[in-house]
PDB file of N, CA and C in Angstrom:
ATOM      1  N   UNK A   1     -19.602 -13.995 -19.768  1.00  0.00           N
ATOM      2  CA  UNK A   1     -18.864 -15.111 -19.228  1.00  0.00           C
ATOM      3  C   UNK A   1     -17.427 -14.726 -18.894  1.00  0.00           C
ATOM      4  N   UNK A   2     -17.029 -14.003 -19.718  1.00  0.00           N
ATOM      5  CA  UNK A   2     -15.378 -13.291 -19.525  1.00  0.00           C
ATOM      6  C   UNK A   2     -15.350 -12.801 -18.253  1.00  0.00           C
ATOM      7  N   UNK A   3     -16.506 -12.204 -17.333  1.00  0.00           N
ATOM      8  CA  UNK A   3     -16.126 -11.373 -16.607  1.00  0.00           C
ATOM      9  C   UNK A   3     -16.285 -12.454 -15.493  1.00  0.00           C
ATOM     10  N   UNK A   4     -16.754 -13.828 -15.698  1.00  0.00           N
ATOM     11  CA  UNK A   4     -16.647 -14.376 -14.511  1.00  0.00           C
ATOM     12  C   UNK A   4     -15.187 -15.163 -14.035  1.00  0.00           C
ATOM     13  N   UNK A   5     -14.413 -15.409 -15.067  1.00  0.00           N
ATOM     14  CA  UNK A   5     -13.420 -16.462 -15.428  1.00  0.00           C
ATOM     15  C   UNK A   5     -12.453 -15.931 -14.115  1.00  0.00           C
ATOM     16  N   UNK A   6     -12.041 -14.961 -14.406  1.00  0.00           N
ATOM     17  CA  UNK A   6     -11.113 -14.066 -12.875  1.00  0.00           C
ATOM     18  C   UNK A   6     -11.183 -14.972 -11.744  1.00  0.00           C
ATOM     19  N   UNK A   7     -12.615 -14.481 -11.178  1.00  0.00           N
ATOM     20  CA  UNK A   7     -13.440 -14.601  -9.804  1.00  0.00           C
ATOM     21  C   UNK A   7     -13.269 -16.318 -10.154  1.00  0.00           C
ATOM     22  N   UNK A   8     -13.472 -16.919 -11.065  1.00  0.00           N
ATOM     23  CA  UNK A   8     -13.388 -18.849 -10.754  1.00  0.00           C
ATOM     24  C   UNK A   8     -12.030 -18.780 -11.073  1.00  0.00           C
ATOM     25  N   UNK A   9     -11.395 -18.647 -11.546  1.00  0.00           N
ATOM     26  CA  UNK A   9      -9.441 -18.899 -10.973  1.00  0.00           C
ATOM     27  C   UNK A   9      -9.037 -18.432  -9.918  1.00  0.00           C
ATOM     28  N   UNK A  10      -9.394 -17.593  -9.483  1.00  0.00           N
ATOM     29  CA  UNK A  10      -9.077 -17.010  -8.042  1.00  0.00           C
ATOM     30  C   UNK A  10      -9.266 -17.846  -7.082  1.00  0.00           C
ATOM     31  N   UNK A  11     -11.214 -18.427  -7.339  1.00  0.00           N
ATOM     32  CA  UNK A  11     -11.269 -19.344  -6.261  1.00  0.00           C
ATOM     33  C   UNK A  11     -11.072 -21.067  -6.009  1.00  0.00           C
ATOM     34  N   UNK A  12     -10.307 -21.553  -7.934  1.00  0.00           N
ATOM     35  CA  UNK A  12      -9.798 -22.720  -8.357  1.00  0.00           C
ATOM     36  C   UNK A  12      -8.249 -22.373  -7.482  1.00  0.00           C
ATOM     37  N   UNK A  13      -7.564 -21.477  -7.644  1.00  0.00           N
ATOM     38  CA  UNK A  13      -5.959 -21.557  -7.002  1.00  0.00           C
ATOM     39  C   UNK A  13      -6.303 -21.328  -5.200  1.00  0.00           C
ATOM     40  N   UNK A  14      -7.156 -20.136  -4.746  1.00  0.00           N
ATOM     41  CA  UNK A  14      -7.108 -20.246  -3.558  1.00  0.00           C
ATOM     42  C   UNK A  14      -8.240 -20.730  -2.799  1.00  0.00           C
ATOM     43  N   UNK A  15      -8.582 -21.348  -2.981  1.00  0.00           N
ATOM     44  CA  UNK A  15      -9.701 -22.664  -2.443  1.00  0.00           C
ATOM     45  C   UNK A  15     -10.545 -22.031  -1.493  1.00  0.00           C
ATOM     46  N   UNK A  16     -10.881 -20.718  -1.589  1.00  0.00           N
ATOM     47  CA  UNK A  16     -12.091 -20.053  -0.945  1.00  0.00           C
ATOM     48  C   UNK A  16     -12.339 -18.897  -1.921  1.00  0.00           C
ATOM     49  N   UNK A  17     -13.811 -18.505  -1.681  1.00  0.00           N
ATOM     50  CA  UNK A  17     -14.192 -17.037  -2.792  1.00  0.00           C
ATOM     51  C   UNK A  17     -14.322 -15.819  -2.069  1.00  0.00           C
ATOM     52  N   UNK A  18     -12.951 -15.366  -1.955  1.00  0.00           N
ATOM     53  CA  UNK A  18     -12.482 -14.315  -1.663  1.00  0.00           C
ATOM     54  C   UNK A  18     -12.759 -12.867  -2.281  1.00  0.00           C
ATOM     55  N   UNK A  19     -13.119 -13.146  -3.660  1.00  0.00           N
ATOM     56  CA  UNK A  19     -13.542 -11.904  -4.497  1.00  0.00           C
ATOM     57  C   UNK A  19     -13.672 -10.923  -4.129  1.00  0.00           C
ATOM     58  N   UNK A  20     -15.333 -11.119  -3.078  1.00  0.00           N
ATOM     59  CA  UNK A  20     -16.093  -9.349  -2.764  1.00  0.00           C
ATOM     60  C   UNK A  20     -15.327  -8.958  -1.357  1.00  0.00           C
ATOM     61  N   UNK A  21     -14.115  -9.512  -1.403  1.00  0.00           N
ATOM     62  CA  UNK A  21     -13.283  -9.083   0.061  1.00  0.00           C
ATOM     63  C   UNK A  21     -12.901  -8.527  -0.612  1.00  0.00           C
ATOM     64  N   UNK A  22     -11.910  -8.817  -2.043  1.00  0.00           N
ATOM     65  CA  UNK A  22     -10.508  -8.077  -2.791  1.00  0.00           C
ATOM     66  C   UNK A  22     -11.474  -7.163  -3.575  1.00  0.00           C
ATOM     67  N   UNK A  23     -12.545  -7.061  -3.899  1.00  0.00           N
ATOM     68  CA  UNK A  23     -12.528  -6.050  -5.108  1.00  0.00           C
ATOM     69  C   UNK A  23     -14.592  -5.989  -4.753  1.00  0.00           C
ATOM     70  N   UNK A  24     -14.775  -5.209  -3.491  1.00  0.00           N
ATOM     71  CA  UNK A  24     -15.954  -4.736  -3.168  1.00  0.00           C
ATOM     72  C   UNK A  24     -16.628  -3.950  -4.182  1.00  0.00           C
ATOM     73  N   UNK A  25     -18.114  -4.190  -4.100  1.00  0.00           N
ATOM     74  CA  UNK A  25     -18.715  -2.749  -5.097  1.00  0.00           C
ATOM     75  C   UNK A  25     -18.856  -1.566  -4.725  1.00  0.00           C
ATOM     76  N   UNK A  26     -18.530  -0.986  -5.480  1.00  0.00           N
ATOM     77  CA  UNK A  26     -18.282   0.783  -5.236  1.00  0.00           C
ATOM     78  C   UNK A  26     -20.410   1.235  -6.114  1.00  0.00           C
ATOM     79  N   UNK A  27     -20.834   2.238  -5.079  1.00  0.00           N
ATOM     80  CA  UNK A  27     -21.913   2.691  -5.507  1.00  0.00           C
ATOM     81  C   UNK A  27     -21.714   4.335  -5.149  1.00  0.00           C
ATOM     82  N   UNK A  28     -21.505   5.043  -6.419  1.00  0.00           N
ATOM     83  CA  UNK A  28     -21.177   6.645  -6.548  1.00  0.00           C
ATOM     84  C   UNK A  28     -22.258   7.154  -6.869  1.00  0.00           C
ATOM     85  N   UNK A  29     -22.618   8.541  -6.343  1.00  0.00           N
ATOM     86  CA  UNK A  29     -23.657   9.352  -6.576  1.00  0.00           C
ATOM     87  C   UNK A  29     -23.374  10.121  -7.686  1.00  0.00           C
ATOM     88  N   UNK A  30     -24.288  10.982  -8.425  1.00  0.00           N
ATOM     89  CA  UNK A  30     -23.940  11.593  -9.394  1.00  0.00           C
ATOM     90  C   UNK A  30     -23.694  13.095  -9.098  1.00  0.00           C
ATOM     91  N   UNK A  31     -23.418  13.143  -8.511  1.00  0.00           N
ATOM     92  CA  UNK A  31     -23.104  14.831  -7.860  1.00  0.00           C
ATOM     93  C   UNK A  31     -21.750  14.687  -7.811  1.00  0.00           C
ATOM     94  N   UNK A  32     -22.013  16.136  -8.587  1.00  0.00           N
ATOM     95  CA  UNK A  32     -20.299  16.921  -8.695  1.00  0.00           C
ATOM     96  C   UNK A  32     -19.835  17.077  -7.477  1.00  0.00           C
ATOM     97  N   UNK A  33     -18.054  17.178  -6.910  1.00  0.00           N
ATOM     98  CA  UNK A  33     -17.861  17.863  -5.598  1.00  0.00           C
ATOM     99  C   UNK A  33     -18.204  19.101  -5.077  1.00  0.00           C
ATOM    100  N   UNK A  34     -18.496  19.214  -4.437  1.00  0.00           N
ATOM    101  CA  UNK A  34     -18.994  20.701  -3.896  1.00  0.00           C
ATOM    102  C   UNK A  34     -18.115  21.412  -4.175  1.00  0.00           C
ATOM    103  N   UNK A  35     -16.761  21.476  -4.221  1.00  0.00           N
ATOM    104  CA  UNK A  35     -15.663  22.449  -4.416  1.00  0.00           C
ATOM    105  C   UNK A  35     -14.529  21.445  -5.072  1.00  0.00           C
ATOM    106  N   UNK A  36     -14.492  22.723  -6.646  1.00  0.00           N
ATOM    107  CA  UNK A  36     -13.535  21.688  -7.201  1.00  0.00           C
ATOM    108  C   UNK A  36     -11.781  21.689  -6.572  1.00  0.00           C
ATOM    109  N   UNK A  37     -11.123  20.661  -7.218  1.00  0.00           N
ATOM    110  CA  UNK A  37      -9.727  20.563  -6.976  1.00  0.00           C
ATOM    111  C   UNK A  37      -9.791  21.775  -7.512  1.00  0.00           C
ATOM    112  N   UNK A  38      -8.159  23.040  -6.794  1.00  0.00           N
ATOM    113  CA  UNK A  38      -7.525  23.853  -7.615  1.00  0.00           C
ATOM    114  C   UNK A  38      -6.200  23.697  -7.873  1.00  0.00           C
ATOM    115  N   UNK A  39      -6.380  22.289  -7.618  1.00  0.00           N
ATOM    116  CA  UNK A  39      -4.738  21.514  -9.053  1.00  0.00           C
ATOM    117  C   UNK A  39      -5.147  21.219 -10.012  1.00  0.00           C
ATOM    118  N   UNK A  40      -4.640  21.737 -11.063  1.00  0.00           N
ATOM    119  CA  UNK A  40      -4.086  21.191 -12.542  1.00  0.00           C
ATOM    120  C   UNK A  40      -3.335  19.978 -12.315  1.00  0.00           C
ATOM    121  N   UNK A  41      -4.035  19.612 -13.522  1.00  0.00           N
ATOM    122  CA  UNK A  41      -3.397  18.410 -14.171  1.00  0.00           C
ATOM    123  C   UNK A  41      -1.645  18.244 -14.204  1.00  0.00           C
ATOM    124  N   UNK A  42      -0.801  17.282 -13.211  1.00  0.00           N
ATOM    125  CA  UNK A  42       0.572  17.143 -13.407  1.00  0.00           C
ATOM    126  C   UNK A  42       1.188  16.737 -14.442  1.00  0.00           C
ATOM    127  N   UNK A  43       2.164  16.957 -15.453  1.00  0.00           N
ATOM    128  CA  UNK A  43       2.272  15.913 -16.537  1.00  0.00           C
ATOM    129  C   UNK A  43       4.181  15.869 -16.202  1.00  0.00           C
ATOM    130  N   UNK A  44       4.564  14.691 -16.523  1.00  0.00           N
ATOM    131  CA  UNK A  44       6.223  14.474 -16.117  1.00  0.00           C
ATOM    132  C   UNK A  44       6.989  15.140 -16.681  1.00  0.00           C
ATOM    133  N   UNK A  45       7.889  15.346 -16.356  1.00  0.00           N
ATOM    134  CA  UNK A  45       9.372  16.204 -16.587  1.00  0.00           C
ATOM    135  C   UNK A  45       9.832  15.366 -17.876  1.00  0.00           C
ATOM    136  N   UNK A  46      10.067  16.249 -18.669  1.00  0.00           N
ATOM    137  CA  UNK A  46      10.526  15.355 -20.451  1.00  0.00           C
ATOM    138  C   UNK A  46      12.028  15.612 -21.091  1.00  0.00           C
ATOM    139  N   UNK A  47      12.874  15.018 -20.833  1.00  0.00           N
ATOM    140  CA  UNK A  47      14.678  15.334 -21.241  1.00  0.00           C
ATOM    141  C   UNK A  47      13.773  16.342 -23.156  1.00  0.00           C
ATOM    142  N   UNK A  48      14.703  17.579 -22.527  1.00  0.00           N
ATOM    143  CA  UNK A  48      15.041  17.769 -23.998  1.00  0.00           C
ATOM    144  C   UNK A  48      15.748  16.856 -25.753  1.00  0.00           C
ATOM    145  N   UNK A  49      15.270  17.682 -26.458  1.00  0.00           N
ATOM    146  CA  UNK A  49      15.504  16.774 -27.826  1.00  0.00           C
ATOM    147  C   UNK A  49      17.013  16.776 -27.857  1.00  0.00           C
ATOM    148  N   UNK A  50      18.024  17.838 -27.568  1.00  0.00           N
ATOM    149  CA  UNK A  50      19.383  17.762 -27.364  1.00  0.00           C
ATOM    150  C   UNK A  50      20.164  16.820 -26.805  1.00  0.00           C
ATOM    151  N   UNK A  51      19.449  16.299 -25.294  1.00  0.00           N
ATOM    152  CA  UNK A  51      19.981  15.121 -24.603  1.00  0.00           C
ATOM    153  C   UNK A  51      19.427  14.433 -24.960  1.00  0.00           C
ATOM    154  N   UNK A  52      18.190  13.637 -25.326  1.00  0.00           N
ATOM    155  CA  UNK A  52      17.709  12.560 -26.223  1.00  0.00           C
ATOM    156  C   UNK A  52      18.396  11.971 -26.852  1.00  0.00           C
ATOM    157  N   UNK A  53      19.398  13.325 -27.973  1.00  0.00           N
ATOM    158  CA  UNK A  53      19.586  12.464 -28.720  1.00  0.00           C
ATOM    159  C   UNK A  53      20.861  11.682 -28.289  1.00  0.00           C
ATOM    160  N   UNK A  54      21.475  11.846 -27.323  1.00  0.00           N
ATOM    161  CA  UNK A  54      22.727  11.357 -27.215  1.00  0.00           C
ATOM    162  C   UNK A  54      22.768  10.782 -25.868  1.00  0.00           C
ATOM    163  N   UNK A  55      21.679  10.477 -25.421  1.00  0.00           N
ATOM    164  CA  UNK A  55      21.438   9.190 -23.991  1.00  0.00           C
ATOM    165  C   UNK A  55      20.256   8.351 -23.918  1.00  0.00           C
ATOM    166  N   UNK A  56      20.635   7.404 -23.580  1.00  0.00           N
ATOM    167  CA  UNK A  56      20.080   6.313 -23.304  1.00  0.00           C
ATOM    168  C   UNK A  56      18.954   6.549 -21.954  1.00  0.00           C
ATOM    169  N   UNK A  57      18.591   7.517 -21.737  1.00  0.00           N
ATOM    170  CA  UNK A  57      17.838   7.905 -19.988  1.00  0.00           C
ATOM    171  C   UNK A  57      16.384   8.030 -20.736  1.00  0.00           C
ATOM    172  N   UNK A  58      16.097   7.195 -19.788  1.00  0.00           N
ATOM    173  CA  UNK A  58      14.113   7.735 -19.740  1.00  0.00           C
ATOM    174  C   UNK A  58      13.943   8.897 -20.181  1.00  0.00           C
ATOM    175  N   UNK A  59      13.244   9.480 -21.333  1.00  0.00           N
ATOM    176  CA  UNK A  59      12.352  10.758 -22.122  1.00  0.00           C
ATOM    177  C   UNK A  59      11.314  11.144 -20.968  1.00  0.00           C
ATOM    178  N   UNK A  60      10.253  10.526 -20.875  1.00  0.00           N
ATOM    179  CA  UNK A  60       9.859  10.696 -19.685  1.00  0.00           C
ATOM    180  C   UNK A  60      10.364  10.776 -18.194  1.00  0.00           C
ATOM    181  N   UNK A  61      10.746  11.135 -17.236  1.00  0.00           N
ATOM    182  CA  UNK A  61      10.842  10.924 -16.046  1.00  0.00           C
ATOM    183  C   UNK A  61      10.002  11.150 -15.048  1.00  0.00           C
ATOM    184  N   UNK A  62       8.410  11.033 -15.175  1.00  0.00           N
ATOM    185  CA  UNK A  62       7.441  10.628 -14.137  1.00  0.00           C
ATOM    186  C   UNK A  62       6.938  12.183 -13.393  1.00  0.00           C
ATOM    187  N   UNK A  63       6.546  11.965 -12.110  1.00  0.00           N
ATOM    188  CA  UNK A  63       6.488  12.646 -11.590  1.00  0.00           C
ATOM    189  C   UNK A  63       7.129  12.727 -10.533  1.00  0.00           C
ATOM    190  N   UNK A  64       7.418  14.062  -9.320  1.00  0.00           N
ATOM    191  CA  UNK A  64       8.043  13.807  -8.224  1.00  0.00           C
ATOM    192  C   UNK A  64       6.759  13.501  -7.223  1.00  0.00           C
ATOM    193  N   UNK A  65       7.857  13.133  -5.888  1.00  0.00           N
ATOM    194  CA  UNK A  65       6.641  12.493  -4.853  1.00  0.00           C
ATOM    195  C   UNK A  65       5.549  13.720  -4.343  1.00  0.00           C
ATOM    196  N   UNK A  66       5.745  14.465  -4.561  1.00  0.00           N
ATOM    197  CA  UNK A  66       4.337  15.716  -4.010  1.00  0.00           C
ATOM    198  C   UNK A  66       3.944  15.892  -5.132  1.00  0.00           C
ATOM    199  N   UNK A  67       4.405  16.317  -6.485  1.00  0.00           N
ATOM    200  CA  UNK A  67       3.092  16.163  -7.608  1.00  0.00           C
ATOM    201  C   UNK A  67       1.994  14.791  -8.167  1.00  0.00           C
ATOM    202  N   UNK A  68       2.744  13.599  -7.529  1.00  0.00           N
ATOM    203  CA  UNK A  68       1.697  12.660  -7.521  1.00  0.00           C
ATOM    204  C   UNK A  68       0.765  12.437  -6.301  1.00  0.00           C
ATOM    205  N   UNK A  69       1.209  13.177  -4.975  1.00  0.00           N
ATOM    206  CA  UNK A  69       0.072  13.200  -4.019  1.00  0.00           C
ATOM    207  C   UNK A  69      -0.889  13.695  -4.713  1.00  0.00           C
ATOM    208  N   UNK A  70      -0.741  15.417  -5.060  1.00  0.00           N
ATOM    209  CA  UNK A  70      -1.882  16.113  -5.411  1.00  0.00           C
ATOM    210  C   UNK A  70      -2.531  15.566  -6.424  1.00  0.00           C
ATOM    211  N   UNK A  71      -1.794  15.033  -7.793  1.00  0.00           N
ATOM    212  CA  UNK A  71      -2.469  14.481  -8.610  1.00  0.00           C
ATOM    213  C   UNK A  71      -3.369  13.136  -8.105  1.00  0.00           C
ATOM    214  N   UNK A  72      -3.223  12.357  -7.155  1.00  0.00           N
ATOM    215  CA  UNK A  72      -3.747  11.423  -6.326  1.00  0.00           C
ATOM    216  C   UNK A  72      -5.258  12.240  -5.877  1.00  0.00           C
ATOM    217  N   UNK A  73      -5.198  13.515  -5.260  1.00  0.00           N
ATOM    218  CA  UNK A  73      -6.271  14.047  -4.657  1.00  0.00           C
ATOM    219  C   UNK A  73      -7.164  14.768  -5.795  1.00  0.00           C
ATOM    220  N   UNK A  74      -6.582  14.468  -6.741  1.00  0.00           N
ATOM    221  CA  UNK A  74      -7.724  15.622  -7.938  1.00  0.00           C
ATOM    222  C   UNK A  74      -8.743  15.176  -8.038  1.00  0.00           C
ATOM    223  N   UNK A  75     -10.115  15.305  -8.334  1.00  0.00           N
ATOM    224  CA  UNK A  75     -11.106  14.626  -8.378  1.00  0.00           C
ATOM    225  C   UNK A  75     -11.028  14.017 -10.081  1.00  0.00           C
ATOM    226  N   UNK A  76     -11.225  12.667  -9.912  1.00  0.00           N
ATOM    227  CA  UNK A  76     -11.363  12.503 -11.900  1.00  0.00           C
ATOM    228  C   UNK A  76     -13.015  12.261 -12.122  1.00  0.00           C
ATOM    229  N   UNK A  77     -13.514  12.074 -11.174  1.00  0.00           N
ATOM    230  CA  UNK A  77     -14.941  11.967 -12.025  1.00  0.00           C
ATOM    231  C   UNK A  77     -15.591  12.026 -12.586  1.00  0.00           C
ATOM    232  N   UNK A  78     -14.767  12.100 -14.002  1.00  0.00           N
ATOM    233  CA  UNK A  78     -15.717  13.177 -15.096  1.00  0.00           C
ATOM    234  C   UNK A  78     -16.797  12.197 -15.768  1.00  0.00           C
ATOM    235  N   UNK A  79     -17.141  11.535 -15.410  1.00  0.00           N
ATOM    236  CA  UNK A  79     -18.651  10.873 -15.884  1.00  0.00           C
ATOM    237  C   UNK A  79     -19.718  11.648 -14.786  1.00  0.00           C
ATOM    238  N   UNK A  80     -19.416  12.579 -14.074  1.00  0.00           N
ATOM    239  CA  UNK A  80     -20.521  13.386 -13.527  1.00  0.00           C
ATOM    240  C   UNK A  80     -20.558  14.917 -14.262  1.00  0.00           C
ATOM    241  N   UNK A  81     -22.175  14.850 -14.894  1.00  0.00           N
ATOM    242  CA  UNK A  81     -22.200  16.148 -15.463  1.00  0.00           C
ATOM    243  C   UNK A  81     -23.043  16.877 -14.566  1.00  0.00           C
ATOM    244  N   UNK A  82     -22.210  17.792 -14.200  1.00  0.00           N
ATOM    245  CA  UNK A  82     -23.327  19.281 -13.814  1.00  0.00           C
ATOM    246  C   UNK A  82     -24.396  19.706 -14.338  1.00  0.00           C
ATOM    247  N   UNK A  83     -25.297  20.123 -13.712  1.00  0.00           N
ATOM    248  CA  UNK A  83     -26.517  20.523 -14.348  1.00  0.00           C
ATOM    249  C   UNK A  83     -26.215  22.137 -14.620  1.00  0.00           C
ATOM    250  N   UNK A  84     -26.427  22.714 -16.288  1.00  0.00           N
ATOM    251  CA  UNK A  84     -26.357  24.093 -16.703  1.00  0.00           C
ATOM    252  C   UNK A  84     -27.436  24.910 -16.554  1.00  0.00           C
ATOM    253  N   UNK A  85     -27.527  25.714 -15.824  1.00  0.00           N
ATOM    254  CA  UNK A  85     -29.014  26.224 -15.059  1.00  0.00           C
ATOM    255  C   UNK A  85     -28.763  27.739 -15.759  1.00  0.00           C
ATOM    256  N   UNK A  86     -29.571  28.169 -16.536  1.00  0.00           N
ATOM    257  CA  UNK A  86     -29.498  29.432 -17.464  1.00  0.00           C
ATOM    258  C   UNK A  86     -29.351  29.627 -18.487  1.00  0.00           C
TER     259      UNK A  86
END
């Protein structure tokens, strides 16, 4: 029942059922990509423990705009297992 409540407020505030426009079903095959990403995993730029301790600035600072493209293009699919042949 939880999963319907969304989809009936959506279409109680905007007075049509818009749903499978905003949020279509996705149907994925189970096959790996033919050729994997050869990006690694991006992880953000982290202020040292020295400046930490004496500023108030984001510990984290994210990523820049071209390491989140590529990280955008990595494949995450890891609910697809390869078949181990040997």
């Amino acid at each position: 029942m939880a999963s319907r409540q969304p989809r009936n407020i959506d279409r109680q505030l905007m007075e049509s059922d818009r749903w499978n426009s905003l949020f279509p079903d996705f149907e994925y095959d189970q096959v790996p990509p033919e050729e994997p990403s050869s990006s690694r995993r991006h992880t953000g730029q982290v202020l040292a423990p020295l400046v930490r301790v004496r500023s108030l600035d984001e510990v984290v600072t994210g990523l820049t705009h071209e390491q989140a493209l590529d990280e955008a293009c990595r494949c995450l699919r890891c609910d697809v297992k390869g078949i181990r042949v040997g």
